[in-house]
N, C-alpha and C. Protein backbone atom coordinates (compact mmCIF):
# COMPACT_ATOMS: atom_id res chain seq x y z
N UNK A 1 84.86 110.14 92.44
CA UNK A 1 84.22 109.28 93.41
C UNK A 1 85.30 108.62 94.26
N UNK A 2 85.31 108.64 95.55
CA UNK A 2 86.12 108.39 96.39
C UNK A 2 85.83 106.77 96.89
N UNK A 3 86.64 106.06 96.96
CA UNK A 3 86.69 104.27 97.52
C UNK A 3 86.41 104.90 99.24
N UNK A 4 85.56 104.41 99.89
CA UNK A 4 85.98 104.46 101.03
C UNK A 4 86.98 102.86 101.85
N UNK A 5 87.70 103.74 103.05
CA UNK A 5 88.89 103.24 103.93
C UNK A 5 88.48 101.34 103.81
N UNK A 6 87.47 101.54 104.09
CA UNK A 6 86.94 99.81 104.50
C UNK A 6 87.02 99.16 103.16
N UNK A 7 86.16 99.44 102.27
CA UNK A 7 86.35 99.16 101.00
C UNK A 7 87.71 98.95 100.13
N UNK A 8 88.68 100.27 100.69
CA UNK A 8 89.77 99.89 100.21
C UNK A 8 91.01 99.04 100.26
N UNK A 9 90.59 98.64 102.20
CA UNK A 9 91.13 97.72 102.88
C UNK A 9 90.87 96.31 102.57
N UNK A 10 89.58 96.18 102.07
CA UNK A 10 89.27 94.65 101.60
C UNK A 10 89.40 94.53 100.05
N UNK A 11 90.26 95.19 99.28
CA UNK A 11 90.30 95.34 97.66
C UNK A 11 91.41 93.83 98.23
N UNK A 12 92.69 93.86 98.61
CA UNK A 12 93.35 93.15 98.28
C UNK A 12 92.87 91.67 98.62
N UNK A 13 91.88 91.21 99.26
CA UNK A 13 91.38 90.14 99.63
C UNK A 13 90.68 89.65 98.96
N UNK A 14 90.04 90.50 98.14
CA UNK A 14 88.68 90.16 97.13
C UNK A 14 89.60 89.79 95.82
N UNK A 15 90.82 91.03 95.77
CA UNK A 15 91.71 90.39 94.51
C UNK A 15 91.93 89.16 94.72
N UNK A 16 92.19 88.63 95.60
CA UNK A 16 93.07 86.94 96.16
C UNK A 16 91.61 86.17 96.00
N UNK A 17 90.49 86.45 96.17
CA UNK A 17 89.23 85.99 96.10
C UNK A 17 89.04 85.41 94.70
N UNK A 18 89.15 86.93 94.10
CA UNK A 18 88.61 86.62 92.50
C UNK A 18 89.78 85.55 92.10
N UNK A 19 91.00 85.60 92.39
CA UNK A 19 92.31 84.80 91.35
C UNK A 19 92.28 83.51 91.93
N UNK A 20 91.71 82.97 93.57
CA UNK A 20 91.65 81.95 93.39
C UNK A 20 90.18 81.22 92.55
N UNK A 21 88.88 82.13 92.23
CA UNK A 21 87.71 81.36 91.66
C UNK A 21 88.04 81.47 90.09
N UNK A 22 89.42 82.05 89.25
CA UNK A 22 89.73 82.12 88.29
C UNK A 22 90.56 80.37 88.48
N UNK A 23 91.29 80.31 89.14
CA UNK A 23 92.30 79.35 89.37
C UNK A 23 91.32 78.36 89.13
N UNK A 24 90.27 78.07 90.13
CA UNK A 24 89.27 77.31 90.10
C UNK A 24 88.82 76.43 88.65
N UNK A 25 88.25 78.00 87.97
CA UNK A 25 87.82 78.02 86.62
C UNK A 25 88.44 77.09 86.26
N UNK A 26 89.93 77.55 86.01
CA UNK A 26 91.22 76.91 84.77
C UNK A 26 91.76 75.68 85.61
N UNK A 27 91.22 75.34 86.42
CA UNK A 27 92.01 73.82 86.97
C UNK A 27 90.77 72.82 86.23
N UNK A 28 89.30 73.01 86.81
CA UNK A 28 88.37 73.17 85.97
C UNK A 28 88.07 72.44 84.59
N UNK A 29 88.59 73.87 83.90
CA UNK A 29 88.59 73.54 82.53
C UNK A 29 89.69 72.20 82.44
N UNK A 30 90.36 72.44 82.72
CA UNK A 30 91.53 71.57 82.45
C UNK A 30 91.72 70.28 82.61
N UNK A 31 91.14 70.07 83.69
CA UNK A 31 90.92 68.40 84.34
C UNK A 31 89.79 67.70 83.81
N UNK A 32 88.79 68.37 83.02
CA UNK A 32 87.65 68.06 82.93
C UNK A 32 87.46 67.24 81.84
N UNK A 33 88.36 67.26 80.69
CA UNK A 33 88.80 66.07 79.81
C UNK A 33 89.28 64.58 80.62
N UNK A 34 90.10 65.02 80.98
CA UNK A 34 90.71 63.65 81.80
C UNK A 34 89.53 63.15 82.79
N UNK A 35 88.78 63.45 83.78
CA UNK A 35 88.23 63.36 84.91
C UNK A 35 86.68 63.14 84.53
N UNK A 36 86.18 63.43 83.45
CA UNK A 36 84.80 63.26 82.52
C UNK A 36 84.10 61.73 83.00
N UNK A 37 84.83 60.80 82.63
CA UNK A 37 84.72 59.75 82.75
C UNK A 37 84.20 58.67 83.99
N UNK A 38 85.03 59.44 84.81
CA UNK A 38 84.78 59.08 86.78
C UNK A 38 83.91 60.16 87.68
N UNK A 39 83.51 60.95 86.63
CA UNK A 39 82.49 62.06 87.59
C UNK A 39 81.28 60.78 87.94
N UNK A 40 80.55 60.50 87.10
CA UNK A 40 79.75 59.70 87.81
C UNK A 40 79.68 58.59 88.71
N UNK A 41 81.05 58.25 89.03
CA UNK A 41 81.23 57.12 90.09
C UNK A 41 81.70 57.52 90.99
N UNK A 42 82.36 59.14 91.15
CA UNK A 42 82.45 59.83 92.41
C UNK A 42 81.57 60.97 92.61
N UNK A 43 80.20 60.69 92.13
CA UNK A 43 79.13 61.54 92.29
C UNK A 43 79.12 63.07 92.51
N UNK A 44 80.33 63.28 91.57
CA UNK A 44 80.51 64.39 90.83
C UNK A 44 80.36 64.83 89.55
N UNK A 45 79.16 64.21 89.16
CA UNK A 45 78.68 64.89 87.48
C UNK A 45 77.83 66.14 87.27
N UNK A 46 77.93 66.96 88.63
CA UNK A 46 77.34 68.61 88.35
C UNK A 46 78.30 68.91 87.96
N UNK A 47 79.45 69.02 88.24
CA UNK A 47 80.99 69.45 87.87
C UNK A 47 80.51 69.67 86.11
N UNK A 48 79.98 68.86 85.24
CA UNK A 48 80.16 68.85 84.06
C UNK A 48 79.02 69.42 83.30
N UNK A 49 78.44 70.28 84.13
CA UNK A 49 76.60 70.55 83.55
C UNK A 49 77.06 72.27 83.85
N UNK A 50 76.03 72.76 82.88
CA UNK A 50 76.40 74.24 82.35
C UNK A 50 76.16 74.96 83.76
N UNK A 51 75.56 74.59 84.79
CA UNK A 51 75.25 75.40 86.08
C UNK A 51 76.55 75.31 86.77
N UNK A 52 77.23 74.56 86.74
CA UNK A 52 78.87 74.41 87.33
C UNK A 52 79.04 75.71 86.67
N UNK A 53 79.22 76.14 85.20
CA UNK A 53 80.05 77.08 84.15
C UNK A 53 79.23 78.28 84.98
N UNK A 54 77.85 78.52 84.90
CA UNK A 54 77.64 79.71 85.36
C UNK A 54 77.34 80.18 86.96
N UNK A 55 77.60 78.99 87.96
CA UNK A 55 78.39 79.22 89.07
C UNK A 55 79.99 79.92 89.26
N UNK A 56 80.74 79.33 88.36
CA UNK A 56 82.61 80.13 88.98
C UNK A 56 81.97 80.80 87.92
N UNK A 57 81.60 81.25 86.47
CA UNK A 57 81.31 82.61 86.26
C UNK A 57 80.61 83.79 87.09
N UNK A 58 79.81 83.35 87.76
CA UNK A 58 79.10 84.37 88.35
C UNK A 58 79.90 84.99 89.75
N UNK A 59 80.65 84.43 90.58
CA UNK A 59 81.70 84.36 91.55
C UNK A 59 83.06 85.12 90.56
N UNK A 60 83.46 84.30 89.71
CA UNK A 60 84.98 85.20 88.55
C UNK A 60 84.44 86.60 88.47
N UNK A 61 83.51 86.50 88.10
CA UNK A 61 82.82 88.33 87.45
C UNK A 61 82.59 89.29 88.66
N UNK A 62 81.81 89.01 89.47
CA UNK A 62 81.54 89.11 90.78
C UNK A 62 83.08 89.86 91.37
N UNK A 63 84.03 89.02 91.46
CA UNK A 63 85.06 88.90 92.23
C UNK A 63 85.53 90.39 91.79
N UNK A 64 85.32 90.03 90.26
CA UNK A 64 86.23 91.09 89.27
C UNK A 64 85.58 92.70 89.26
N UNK A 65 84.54 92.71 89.58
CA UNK A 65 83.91 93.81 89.54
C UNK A 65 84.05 94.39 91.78
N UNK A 66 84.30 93.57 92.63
CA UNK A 66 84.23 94.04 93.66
C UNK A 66 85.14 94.79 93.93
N UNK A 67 86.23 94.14 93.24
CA UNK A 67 87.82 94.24 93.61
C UNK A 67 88.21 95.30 93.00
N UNK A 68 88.15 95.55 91.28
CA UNK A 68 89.00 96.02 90.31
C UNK A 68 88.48 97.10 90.47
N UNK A 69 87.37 97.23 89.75
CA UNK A 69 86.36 98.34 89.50
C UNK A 69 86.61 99.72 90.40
N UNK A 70 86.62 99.04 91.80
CA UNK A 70 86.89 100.03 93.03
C UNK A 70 87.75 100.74 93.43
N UNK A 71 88.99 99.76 93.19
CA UNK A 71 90.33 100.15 93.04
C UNK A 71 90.43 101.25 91.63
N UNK A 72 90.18 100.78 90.57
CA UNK A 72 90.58 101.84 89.28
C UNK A 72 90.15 103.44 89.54
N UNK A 73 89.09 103.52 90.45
CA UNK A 73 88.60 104.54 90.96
C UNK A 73 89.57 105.28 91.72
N UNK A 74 90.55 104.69 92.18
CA UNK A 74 91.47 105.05 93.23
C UNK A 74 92.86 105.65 92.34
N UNK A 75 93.62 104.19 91.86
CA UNK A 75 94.43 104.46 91.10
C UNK A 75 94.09 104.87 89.34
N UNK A 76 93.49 104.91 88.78
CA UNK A 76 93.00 105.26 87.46
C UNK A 76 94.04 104.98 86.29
N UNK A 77 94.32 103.59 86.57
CA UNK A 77 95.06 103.29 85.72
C UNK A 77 93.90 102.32 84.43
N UNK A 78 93.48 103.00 83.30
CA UNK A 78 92.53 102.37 82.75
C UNK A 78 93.11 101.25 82.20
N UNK A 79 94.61 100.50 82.01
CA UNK A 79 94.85 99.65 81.31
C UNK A 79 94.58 97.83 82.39
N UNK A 80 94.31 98.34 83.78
CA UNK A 80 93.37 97.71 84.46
C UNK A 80 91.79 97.83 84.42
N UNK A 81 91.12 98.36 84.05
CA UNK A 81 89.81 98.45 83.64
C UNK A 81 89.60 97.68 82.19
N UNK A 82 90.41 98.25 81.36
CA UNK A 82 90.45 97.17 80.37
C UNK A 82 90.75 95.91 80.08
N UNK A 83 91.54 95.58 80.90
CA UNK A 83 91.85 93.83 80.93
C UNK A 83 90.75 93.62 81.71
N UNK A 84 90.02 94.05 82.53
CA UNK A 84 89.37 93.25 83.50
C UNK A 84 87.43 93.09 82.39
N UNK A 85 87.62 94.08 81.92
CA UNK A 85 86.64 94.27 80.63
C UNK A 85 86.68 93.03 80.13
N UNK A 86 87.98 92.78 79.08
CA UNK A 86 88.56 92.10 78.37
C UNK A 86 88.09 90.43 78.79
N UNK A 87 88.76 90.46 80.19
CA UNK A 87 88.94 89.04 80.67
C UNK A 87 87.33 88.39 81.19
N UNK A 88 86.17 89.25 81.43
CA UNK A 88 85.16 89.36 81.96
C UNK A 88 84.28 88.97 80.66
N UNK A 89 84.49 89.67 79.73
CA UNK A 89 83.58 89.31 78.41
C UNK A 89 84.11 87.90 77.57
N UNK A 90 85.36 87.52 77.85
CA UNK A 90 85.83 86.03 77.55
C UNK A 90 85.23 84.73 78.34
N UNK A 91 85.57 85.27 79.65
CA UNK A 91 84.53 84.05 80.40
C UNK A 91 83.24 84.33 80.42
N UNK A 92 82.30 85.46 79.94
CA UNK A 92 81.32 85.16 80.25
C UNK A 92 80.73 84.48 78.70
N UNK A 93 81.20 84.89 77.43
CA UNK A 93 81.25 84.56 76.42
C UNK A 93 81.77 83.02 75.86
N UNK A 94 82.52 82.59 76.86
CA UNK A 94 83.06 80.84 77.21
C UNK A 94 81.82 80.30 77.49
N UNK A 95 81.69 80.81 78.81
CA UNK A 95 80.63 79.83 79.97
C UNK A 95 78.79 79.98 79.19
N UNK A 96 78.78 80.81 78.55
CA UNK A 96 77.25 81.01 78.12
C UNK A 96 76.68 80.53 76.73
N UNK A 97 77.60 81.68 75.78
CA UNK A 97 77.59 81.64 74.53
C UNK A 97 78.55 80.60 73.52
N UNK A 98 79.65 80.06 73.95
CA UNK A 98 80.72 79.99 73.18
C UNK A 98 79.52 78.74 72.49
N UNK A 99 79.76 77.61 72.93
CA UNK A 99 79.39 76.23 72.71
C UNK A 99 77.59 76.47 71.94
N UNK A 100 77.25 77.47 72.15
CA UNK A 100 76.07 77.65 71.27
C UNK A 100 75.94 78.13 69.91
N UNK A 101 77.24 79.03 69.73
CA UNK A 101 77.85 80.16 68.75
C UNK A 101 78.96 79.47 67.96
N UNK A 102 79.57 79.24 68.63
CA UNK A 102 80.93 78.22 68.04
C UNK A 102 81.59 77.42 67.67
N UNK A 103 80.47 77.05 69.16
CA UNK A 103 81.13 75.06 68.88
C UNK A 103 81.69 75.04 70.14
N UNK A 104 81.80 74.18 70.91
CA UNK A 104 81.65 73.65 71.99
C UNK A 104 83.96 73.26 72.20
N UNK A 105 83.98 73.26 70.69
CA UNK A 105 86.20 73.52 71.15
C UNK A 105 85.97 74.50 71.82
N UNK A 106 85.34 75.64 71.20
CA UNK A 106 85.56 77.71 71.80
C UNK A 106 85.93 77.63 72.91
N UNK A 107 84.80 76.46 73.92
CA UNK A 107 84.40 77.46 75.12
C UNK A 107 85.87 77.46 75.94
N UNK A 108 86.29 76.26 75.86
CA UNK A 108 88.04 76.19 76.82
C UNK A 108 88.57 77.00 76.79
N UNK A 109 88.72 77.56 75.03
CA UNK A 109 90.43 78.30 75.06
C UNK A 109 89.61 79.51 75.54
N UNK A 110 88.29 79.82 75.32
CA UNK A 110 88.06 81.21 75.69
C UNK A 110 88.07 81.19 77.51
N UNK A 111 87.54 80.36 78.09
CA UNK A 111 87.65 80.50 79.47
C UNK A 111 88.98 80.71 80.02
N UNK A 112 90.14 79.84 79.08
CA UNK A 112 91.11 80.08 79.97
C UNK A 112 91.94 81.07 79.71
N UNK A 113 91.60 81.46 78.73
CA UNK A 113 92.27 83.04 78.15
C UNK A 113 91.77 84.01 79.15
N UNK A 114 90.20 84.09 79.14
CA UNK A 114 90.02 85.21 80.06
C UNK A 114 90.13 85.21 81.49
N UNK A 115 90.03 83.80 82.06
CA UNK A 115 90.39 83.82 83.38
C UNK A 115 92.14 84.02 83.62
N UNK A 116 93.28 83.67 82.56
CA UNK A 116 94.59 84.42 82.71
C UNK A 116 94.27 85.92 83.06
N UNK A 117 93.36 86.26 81.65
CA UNK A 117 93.68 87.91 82.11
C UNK A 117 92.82 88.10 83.76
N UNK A 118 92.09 87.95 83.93
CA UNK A 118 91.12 87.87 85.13
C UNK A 118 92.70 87.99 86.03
N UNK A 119 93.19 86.84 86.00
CA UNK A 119 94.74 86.58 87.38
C UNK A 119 95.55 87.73 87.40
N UNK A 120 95.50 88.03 86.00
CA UNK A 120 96.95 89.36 86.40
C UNK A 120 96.66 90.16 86.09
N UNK A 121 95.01 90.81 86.15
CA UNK A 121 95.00 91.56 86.23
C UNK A 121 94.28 91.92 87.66
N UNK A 122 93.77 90.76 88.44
CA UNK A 122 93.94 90.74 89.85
C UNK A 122 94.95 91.23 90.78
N UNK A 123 96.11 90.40 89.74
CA UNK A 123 97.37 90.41 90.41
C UNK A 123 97.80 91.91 90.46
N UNK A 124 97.79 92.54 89.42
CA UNK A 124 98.62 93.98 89.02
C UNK A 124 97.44 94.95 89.93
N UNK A 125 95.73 94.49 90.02
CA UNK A 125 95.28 95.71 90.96
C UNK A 125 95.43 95.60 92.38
N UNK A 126 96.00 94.91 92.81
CA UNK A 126 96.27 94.36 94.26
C UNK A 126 97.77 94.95 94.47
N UNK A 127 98.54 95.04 93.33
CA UNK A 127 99.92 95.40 93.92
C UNK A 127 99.77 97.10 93.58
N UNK A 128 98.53 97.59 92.55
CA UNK A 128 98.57 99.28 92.42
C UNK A 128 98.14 99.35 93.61
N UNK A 129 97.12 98.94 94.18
CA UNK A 129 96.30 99.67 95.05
C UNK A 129 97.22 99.78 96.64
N UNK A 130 98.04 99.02 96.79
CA UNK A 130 99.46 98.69 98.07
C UNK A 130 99.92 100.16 97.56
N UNK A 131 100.07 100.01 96.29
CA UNK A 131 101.18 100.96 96.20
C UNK A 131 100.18 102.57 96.25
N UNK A 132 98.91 103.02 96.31
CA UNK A 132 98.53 104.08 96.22
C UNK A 132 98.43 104.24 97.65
N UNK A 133 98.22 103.07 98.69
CA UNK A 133 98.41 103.55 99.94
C UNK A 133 99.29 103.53 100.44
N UNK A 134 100.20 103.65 99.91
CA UNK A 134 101.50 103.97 100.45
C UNK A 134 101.95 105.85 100.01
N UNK A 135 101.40 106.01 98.91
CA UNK A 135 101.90 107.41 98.25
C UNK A 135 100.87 108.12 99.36
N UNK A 136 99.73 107.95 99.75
CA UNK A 136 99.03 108.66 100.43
C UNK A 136 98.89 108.75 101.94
């Protein structure tokens, strides 16, 4: 199955797409201990309700499937298909399941584990796919 020209031209944008709504995610996760407290006096307490989690999930996954998926088709390097697998079933398994299944520690380390892999493996299909149009 062949990527077409247009499609392949907007892989590297959608990569930069998906790694900044990963970035998002993990700033996110991260601030959200500290910042808990003042969401409601800067009328930002959606930030902390599970529709925030399955908003940048649905955009992270999204991103990850426009970008990667299309590209692997191109370059067929499956050890990008698999991280993006990998990193895709962590956040969606964070943002949905973790805190129902686990316990509500899970859901962090799993979001920010899979949104790492989500970044580089953004990162690494954005620099194959430069490099397959260049061999061709």
């Amino acid at each position: 199955m062949a990527v077409n020209k247009e499609l392949q031209k907007l892989i590297p944008s959608l990569d930069n797409l998906g790694i900044v709504a990963s970035v998002i995610c993990l700033i996110h996760c991260m601030a959200m201990p500290f910042i808990l407290a003042l969401l409601p006096f800067m009328g930002l307490s959606f930030l902390d309700t599970e529709e925030a989690h399955w908003v940048l999930a649905f955009f992270i996954i999204g991103f990850a499937l426009v970008a990667i998926f299309p590209a692997y088709l191109k370059h067929k390097r499956p050890g990008i298909l698999s991280a993006m697998i990998v990193g895709m079933l962590l956040v969606v398994f964070g943002a949905f399941f973790a805190e129902h299944t686990l316990g509500h520690a899970y859901e962090m380390p799993l979001l920010v584990v899979g949104n790492l892999i989500l970044v580089a493996t953004h990162w690494r299909n954005r620099s194959l796919i430069k490099c397959c149009d260049h061999e061709h």
